[in-house]
Protein backbone atom coordinates (compact mmCIF):
# COMPACT_ATOMS: atom_id res chain seq x y z
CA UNK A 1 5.90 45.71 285.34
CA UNK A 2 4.52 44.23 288.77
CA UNK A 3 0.71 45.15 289.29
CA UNK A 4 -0.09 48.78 290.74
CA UNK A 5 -2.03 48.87 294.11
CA UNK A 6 -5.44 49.34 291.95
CA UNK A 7 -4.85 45.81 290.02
CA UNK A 8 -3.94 44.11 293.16
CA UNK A 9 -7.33 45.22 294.40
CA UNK A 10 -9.17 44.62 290.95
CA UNK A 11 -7.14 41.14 290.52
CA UNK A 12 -8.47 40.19 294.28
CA UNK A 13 -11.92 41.15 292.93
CA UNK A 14 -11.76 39.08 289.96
CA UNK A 15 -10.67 35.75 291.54
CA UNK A 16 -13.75 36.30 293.98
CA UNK A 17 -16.04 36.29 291.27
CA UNK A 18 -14.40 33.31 289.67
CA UNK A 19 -15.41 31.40 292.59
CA UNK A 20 -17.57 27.61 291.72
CA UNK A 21 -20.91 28.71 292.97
CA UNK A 22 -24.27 28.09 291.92
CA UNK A 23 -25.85 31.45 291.03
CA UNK A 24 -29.47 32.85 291.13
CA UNK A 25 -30.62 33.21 287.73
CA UNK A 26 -31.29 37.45 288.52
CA UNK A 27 -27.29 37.50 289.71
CA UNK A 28 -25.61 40.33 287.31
CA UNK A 29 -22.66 37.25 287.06
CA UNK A 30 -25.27 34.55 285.33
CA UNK A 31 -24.81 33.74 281.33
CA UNK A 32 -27.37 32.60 279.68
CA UNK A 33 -25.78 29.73 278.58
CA UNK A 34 -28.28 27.17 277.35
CA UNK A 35 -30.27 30.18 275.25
CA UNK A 36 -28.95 31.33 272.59
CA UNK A 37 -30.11 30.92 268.73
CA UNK A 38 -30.42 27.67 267.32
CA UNK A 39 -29.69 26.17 270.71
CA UNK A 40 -31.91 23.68 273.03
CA UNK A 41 -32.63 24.83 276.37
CA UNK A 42 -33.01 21.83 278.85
CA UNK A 43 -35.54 24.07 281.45
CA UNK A 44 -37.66 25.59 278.23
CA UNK A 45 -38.25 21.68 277.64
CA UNK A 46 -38.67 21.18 280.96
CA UNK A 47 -41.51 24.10 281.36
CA UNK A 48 -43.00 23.45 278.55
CA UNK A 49 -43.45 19.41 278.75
CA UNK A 50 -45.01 20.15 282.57
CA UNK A 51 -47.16 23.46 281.27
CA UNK A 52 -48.55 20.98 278.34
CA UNK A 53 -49.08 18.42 280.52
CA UNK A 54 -52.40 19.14 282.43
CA UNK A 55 -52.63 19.00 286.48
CA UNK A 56 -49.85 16.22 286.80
CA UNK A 57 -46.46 15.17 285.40
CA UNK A 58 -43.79 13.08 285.59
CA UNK A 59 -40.08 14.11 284.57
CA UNK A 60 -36.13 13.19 284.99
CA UNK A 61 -33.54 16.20 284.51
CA UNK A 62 -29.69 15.56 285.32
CA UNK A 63 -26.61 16.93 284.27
CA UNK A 64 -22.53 15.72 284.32
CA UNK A 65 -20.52 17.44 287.44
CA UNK A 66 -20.02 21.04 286.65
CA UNK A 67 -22.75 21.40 283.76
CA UNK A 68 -24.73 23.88 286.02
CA UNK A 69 -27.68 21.70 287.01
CA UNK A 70 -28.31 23.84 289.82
CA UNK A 71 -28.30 27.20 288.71
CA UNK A 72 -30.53 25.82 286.04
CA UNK A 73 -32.94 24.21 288.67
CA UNK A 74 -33.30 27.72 290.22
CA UNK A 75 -33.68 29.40 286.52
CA UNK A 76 -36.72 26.91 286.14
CA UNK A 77 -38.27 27.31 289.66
CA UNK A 78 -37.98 31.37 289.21
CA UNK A 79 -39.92 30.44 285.51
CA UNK A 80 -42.48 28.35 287.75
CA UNK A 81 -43.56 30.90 290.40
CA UNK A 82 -43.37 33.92 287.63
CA UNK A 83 -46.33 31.70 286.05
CA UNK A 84 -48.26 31.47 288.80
CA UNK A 85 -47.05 27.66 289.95
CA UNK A 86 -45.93 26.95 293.52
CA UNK A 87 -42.38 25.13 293.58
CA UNK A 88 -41.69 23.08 296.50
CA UNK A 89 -38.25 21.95 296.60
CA UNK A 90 -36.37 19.06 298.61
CA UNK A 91 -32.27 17.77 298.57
CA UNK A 92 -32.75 14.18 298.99
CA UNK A 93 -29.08 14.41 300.64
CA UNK A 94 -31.32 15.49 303.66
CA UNK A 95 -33.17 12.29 304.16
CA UNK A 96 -31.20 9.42 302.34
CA UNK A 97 -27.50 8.00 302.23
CA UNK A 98 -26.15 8.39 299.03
CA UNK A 99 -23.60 5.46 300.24
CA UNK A 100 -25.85 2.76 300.99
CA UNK A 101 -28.63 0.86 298.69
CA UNK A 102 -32.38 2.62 298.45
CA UNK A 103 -35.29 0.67 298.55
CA UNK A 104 -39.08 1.59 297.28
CA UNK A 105 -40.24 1.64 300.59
CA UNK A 106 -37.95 3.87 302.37
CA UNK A 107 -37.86 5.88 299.22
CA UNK A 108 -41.62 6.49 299.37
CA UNK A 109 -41.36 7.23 303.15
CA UNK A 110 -38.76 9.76 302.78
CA UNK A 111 -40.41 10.92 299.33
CA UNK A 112 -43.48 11.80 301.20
CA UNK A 113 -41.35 13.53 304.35
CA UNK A 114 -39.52 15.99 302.14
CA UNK A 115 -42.74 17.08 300.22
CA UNK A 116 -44.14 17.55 304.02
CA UNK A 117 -40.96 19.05 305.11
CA UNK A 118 -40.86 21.40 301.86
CA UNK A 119 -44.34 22.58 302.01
CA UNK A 120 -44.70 23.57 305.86
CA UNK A 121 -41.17 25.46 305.03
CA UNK A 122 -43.18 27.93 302.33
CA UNK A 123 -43.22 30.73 304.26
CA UNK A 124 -46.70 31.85 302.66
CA UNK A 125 -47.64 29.10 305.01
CA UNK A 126 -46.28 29.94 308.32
CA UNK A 127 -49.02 29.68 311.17
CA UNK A 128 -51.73 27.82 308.82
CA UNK A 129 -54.04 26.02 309.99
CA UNK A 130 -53.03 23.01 308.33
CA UNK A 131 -54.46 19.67 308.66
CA UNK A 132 -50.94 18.44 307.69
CA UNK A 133 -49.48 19.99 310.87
CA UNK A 134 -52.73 18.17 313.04
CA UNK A 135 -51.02 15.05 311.22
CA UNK A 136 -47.66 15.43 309.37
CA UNK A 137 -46.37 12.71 306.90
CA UNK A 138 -43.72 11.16 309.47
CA UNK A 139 -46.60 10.79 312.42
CA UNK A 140 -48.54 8.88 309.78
CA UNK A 141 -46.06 6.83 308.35
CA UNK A 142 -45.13 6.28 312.12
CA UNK A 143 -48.30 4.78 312.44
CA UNK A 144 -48.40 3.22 309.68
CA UNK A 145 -45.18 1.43 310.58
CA UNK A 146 -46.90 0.68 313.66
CA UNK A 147 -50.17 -0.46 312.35
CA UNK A 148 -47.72 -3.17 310.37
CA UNK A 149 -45.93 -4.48 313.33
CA UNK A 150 -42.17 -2.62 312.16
CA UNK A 151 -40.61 -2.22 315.66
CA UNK A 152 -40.25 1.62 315.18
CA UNK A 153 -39.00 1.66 318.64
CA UNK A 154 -35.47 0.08 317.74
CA UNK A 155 -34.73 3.70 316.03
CA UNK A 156 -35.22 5.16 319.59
CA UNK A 157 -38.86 6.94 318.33
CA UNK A 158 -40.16 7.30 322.62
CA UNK A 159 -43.72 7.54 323.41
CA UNK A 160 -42.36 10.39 325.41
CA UNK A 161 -41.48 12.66 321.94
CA UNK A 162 -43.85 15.34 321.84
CA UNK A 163 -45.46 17.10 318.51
CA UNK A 164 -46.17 15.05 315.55
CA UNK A 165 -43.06 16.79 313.88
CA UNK A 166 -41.06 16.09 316.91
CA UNK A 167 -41.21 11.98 316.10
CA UNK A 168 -41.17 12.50 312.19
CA UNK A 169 -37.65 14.04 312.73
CA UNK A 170 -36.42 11.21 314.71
CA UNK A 171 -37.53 8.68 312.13
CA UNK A 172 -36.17 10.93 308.99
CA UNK A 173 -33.27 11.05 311.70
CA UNK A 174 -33.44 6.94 311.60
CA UNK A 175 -33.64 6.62 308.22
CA UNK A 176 -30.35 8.54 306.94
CA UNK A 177 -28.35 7.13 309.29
CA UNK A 178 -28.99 3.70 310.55
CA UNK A 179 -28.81 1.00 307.96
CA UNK A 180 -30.18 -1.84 310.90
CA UNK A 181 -33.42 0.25 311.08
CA UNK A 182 -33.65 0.85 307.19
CA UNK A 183 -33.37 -2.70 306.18
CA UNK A 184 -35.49 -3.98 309.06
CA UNK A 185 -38.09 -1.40 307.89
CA UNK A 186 -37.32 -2.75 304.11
CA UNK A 187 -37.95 -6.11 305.21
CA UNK A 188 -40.99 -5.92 307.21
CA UNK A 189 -43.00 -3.71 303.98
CA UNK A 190 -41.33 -5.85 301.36
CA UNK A 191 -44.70 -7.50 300.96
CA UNK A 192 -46.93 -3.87 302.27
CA UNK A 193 -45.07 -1.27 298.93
CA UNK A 194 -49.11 -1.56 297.66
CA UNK A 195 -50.48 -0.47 301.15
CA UNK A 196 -47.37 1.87 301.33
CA UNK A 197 -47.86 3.63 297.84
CA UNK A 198 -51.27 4.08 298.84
CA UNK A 199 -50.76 5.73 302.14
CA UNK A 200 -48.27 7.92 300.31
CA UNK A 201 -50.42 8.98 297.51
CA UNK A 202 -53.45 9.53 300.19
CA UNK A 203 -50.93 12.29 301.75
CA UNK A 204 -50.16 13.54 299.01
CA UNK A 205 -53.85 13.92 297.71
CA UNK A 206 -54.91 16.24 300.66
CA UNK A 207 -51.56 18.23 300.86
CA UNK A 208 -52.62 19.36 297.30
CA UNK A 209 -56.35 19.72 298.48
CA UNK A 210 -55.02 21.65 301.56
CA UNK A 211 -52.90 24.19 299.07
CA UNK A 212 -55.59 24.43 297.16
CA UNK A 213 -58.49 25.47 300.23
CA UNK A 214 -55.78 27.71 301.05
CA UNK A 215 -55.25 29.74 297.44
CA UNK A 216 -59.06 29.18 297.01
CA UNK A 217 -58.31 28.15 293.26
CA UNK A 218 -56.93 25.34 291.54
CA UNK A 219 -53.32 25.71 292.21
CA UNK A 220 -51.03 23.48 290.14
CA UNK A 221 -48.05 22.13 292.41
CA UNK A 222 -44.26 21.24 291.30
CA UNK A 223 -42.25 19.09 293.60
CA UNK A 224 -38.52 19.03 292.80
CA UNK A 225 -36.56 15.81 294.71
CA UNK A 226 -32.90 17.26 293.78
CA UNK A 227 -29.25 15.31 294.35
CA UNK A 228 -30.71 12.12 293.59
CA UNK A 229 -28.09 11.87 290.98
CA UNK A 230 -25.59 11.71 293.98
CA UNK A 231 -26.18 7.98 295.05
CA UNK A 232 -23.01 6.52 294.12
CA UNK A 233 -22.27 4.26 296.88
CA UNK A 234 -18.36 3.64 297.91
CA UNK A 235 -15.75 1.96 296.31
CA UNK A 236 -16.61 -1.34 298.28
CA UNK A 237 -20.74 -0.76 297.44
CA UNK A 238 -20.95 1.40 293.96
CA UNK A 239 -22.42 -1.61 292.35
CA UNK A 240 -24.99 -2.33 294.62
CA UNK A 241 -26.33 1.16 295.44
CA UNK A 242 -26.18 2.05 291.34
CA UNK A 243 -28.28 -1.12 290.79
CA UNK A 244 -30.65 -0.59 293.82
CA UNK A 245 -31.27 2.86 292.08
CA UNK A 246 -32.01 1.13 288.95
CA UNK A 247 -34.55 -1.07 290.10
CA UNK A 248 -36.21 1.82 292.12
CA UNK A 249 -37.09 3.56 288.85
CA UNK A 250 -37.17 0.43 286.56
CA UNK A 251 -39.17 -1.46 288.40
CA UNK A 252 -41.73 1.36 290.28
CA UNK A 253 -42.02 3.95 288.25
CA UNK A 254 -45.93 4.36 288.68
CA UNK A 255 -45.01 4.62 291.96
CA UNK A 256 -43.33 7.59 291.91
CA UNK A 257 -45.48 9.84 290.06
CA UNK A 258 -47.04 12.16 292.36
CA UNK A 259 -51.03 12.78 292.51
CA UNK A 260 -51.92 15.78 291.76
CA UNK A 261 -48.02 17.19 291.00
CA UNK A 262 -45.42 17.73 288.77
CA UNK A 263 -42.81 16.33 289.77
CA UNK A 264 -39.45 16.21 288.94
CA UNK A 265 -36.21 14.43 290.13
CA UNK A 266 -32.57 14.90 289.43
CA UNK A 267 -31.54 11.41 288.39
CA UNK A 268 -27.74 9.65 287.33
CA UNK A 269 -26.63 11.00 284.19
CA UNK A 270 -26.38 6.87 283.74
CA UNK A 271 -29.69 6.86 283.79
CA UNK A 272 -29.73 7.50 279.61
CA UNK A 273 -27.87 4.20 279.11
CA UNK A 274 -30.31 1.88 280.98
CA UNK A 275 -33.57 1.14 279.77
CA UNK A 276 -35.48 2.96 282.77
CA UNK A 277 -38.32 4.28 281.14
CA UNK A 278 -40.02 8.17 281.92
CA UNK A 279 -38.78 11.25 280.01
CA UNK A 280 -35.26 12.58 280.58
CA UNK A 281 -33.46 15.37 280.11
CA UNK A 282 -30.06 16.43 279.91
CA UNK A 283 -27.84 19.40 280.55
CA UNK A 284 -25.17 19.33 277.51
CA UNK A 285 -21.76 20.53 277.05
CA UNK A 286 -22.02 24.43 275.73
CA UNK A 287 -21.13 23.46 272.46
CA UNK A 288 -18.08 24.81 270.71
CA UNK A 289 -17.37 22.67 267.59
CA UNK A 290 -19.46 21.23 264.84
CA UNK A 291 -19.85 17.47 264.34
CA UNK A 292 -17.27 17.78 261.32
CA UNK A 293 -13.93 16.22 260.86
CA UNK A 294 -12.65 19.53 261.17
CA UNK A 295 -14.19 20.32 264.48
CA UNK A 296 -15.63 23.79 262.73
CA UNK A 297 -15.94 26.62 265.28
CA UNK A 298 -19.69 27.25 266.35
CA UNK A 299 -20.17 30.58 266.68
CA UNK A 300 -22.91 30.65 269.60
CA UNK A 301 -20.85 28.51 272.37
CA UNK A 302 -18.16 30.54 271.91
CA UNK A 303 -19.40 33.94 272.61
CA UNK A 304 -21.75 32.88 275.11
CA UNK A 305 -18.61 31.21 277.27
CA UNK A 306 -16.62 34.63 276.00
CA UNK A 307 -19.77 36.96 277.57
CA UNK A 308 -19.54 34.46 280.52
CA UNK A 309 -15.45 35.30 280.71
CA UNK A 310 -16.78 39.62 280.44
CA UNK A 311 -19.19 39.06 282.88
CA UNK A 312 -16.76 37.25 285.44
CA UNK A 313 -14.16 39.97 285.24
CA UNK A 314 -16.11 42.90 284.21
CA UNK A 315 -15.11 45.52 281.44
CA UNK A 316 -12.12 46.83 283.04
CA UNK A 317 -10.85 43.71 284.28
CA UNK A 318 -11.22 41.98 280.82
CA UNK A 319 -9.43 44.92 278.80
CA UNK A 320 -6.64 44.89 281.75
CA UNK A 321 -5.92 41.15 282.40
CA UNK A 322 -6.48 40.20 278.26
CA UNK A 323 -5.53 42.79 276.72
CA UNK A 324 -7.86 45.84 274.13
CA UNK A 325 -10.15 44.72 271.49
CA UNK A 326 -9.77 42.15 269.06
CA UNK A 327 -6.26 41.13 271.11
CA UNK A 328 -7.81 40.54 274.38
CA UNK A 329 -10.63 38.65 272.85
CA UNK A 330 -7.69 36.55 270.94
CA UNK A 331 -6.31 35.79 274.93
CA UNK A 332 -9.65 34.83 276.56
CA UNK A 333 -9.85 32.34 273.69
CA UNK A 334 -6.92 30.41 274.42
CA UNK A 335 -8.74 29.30 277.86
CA UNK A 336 -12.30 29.02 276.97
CA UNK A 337 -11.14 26.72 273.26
CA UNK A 338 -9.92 24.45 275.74
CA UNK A 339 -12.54 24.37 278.30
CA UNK A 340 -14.64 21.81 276.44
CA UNK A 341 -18.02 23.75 277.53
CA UNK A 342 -17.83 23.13 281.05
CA UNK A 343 -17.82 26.43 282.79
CA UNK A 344 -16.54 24.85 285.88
CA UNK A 345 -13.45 24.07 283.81
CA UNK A 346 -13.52 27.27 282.38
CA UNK A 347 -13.62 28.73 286.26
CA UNK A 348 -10.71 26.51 287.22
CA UNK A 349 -8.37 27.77 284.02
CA UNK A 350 -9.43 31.38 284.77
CA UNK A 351 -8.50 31.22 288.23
CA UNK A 352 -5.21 29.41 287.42
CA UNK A 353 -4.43 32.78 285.07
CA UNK A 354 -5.30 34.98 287.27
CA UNK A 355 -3.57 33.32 290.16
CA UNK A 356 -0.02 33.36 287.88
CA UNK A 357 -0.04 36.52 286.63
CA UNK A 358 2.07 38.68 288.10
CA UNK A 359 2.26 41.19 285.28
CA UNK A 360 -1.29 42.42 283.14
CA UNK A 361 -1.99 41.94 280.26
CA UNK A 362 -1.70 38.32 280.84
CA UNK A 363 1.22 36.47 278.70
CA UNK A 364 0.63 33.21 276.63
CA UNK A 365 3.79 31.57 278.87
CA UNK A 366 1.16 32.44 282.25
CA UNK A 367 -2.42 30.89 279.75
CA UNK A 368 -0.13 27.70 278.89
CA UNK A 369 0.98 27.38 282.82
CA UNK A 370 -3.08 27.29 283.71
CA UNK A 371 -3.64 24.77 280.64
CA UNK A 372 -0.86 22.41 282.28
CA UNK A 373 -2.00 22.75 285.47
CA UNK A 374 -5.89 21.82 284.73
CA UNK A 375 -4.62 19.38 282.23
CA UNK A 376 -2.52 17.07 285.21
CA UNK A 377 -5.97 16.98 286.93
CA UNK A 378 -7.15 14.48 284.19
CA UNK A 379 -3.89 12.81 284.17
CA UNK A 380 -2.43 10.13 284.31
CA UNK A 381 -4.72 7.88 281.75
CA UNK A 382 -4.63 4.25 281.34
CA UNK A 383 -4.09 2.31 278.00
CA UNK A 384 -7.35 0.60 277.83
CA UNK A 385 -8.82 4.06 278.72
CA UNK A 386 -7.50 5.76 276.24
CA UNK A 387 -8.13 3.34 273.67
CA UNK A 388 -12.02 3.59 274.31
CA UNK A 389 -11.45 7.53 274.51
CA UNK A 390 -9.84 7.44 270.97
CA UNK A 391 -12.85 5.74 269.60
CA UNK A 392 -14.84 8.18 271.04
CA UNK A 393 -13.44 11.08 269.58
CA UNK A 394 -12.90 9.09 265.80
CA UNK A 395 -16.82 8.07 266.25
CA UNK A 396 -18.61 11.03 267.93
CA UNK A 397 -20.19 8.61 269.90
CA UNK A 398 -20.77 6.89 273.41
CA UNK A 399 -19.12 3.90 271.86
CA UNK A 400 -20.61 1.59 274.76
CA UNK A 401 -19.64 -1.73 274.09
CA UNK A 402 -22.46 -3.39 276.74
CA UNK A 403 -25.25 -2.24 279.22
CA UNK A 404 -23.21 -4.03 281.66
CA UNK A 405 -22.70 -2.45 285.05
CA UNK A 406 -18.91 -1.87 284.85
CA UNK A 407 -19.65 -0.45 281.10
CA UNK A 408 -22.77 1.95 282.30
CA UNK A 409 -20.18 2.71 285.66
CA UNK A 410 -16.84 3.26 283.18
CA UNK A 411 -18.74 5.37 280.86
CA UNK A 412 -20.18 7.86 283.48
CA UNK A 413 -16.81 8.59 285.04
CA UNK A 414 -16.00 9.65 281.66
CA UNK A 415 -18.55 11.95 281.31
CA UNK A 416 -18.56 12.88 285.39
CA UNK A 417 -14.83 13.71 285.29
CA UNK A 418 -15.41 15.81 282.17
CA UNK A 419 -13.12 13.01 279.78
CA UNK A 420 -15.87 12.40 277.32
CA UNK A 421 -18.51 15.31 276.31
CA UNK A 422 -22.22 15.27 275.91
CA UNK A 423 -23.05 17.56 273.23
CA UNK A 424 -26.35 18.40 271.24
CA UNK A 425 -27.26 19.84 268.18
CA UNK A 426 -30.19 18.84 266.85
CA UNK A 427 -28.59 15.19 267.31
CA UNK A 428 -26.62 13.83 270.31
CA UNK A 429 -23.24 13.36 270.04
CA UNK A 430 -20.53 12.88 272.57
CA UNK A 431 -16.20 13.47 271.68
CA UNK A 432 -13.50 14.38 274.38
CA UNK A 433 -12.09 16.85 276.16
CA UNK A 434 -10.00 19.34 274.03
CA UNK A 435 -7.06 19.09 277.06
CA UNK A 436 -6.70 15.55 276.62
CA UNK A 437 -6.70 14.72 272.95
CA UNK A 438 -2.92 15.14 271.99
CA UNK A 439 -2.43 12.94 275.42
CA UNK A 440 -4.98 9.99 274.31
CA UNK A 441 -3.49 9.83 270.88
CA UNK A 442 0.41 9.84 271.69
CA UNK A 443 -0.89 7.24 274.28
CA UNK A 444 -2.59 4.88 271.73
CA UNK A 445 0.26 5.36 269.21
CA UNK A 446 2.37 4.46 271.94
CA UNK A 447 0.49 1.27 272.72
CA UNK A 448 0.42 0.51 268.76
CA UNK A 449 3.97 0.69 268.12
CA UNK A 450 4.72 -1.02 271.30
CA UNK A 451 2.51 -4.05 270.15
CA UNK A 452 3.61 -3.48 266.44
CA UNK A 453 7.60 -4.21 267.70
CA UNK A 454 6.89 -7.12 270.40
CA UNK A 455 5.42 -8.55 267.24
CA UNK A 456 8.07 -8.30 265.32
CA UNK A 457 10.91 -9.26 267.82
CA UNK A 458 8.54 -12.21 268.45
């Protein structure tokens, strides 16, 4: 029977809410999905490491495409200010090119811009007083550049610019956007990161001092440099911006700790296969399965990412598109056992249903059509992929057969496009995707009876 005029409009509703967007932590839509009972929660560690940690700390947190790293970010920031800390935030997207190599030096300069940028934003500090806005970060580090003989006036910075932010904007500007300027700037401070670093940390030191003459108290400070993990490079550079952002961390860590702050950056997921030092940590796949040979249902992931699938469609919607009771429950489970605890998979399967069905409750021939479609996303998969994939999923681990580059690079797409899962228990252990299995293993037996009869004819 086709859908009556109230479905349409509830159906309409429904695939709204399905929608990939990062919510608010208070948003009636948001699952809890990282706290549950016997579970880890990345941001409790997180809060906890930096609330243990004195006035200063120093932290990594990252998370594969579609794990929820920023919803989580916001969850932790809401923690933050509900204890009393204040949470500047910066997207490094806004002052760097995730396509071209990053240096220390114009990694410090734009370090130091966004925490300017992000604390004259506060609104608790409009009209202030500040010394900062006498002298922002950029005017400094203008004349620092200056100071060091960097002609600043190739990236078109005019005497004639008025205001100190006024200039810093045309250098930020500079800095995204022209790689002549940033490597001439790179060159020139190759031998001044010391001087650099200290100018930095100097600004730094009285931005805290000036929050703190403003709250009249000690007030502890949290930075958070976000989207770092989004310096990839292009297919002609990956290898050279990844390894640029390896020595950045590996090779200047104390460099990037933050006076007087806690500071946190979202960093490559890659980052846990390279020796970079500095404590990480990780958003996992929700967990559905045990570490078993069986692949034993765990209880928790599934009925958080089946509260997730209630709170997406809402009571009526569930019973209506699923089906009553223990039967509708049955039908949501056919998507979310195959969504390998990525709720951005789960949003694209859900959507696909809803999308297909023409007729409520849903059918199993509509849930198999959204399966197919989500599955050709991951499709089609090479032999020599699939033959690390199947070790994966026989081992339960990473199965990384080198640190090498193209190893680190090969692994993270894996994990990026959702082929290979992180999961945690306790332990870390990694397997694959739930839509791909059947695939990788008619794909290897393919390849082994293919070499098993060329040897035989030969």
């Amino acid at each position: 029977m086709a859908l009556t005029e109230p479905q349409q409009k509830l159906r309409k509703q429904i695939y709204q809410r399905l929608a990939d967007e990062a919510l608010e932590p208070d948003n009636p839509l948001y699952e809890a999905l990282y706290e549950h009972p016997g579970g880890e929660d990345p941001v409790s560690l997180i809060y906890d490491h930096l609330d243990l940690s004195g006035p200063e700390s120093f932290q990594f947190f990252s998370g594969f495409r579609g794990s929820g790293k920023t919803t989580e970010l916001k969850r932790l920031k809401r923690r933050l200010e509900g204890q009393g800390y204040l949470v500047l935030y910066a997207d490094a997207l806004d002052y760097v090119n995730p396509s071209e190599p990053i240096d220390i030096s114009d990694f410090l300069i734009v370090l130091g811009g966004a925490f300017n940028d992000a604390l004259l934003d506060e609104p608790v500090f409009a009209n202030q007083p500040f010394e900062l806005v006498k002298i922002s970060f950029w005017k400094r580090i203008e004349n620092f550049l200056i100071n060091t003989r960097v002609d600043v006036h190739e990236a078109t910075l005019k005497s004639s610019v008025t205001g100190p932010i006024g200039a810093g904007v045309d250098l930020k500007l500079e800095l995204q956007t022209s790689p002549t300027f940033r490597q001439n700037v790179q060159k020139f401070l190759a031998s001044r990161v010391s001087d650099l670093s200290k100018e930095a940390r100097r600004f730094f030191e009285d931005g805290v001092k000036e929050i703190r003459r403003f709250y009249d108290e000690d007030k502890q400070v949290v930075f958070i440099f976000d989207s770092l993990e989004q310096l990839r490079g292009s297919l002609s550079n990956e290898k050279e911006v990844l390894q640029s952002v390896e020595r950045l961390f590996a090779n200047h860590l104390s460099a990037l700790k933050i006076p007087y702050v806690h500071a946190i950056y979202t960093v490559p997921p890659w980052f846990k296969f390279v020796k970079i030092g500095g404590r990480i940590n990780m958003l996992p796949s929700i967990r559905q399965w045990d570490n078993d040979d069986a692949r034993s249902r765990c209880h928790h992931g599934c009925t958080a990412l089946n509260n997730f699938i209630r709170k997406r469609f809402g009571d009526e919607g569930y019973r209506q598109f699923f089906g009553a009771d223990a039967e509708g429950e049955a039908m949501a489970e056919k998507l979310a056992n195959v969504c390998g605890g990525h709720f951005r998979d789960l949003l694209r399967l859900l959507r696909e249903a809803v999308l297909r069905a023409d007729t409520w409750p849903v059918s199993d021939a509509v849930l198999e059509q959204a399966r197919v479609q989500v599955r050709g996303d991951f499709l089609p998969i090479a032999i020599d992929d699939a033959i690390w994939l199947a070790k994966i999923a026989e081992l339960r681990e990473c199965a990384l057969p080198s640190s090498e580059a193209a190893d680190v690079n090969r692994l993270t797409r894996f994990l990026d496009t959702h082929f290979v899962l992180y999961l945690k228990n306790g332990e870390e252990w990694y397997d694959i995707h739930p839509l791909i299995r059947e695939e990788v293993a008619a794909i290897v037996e393919r390849h082994k009876l293919s070499h098993a009869t060329n040897g035989v004819n030969a």
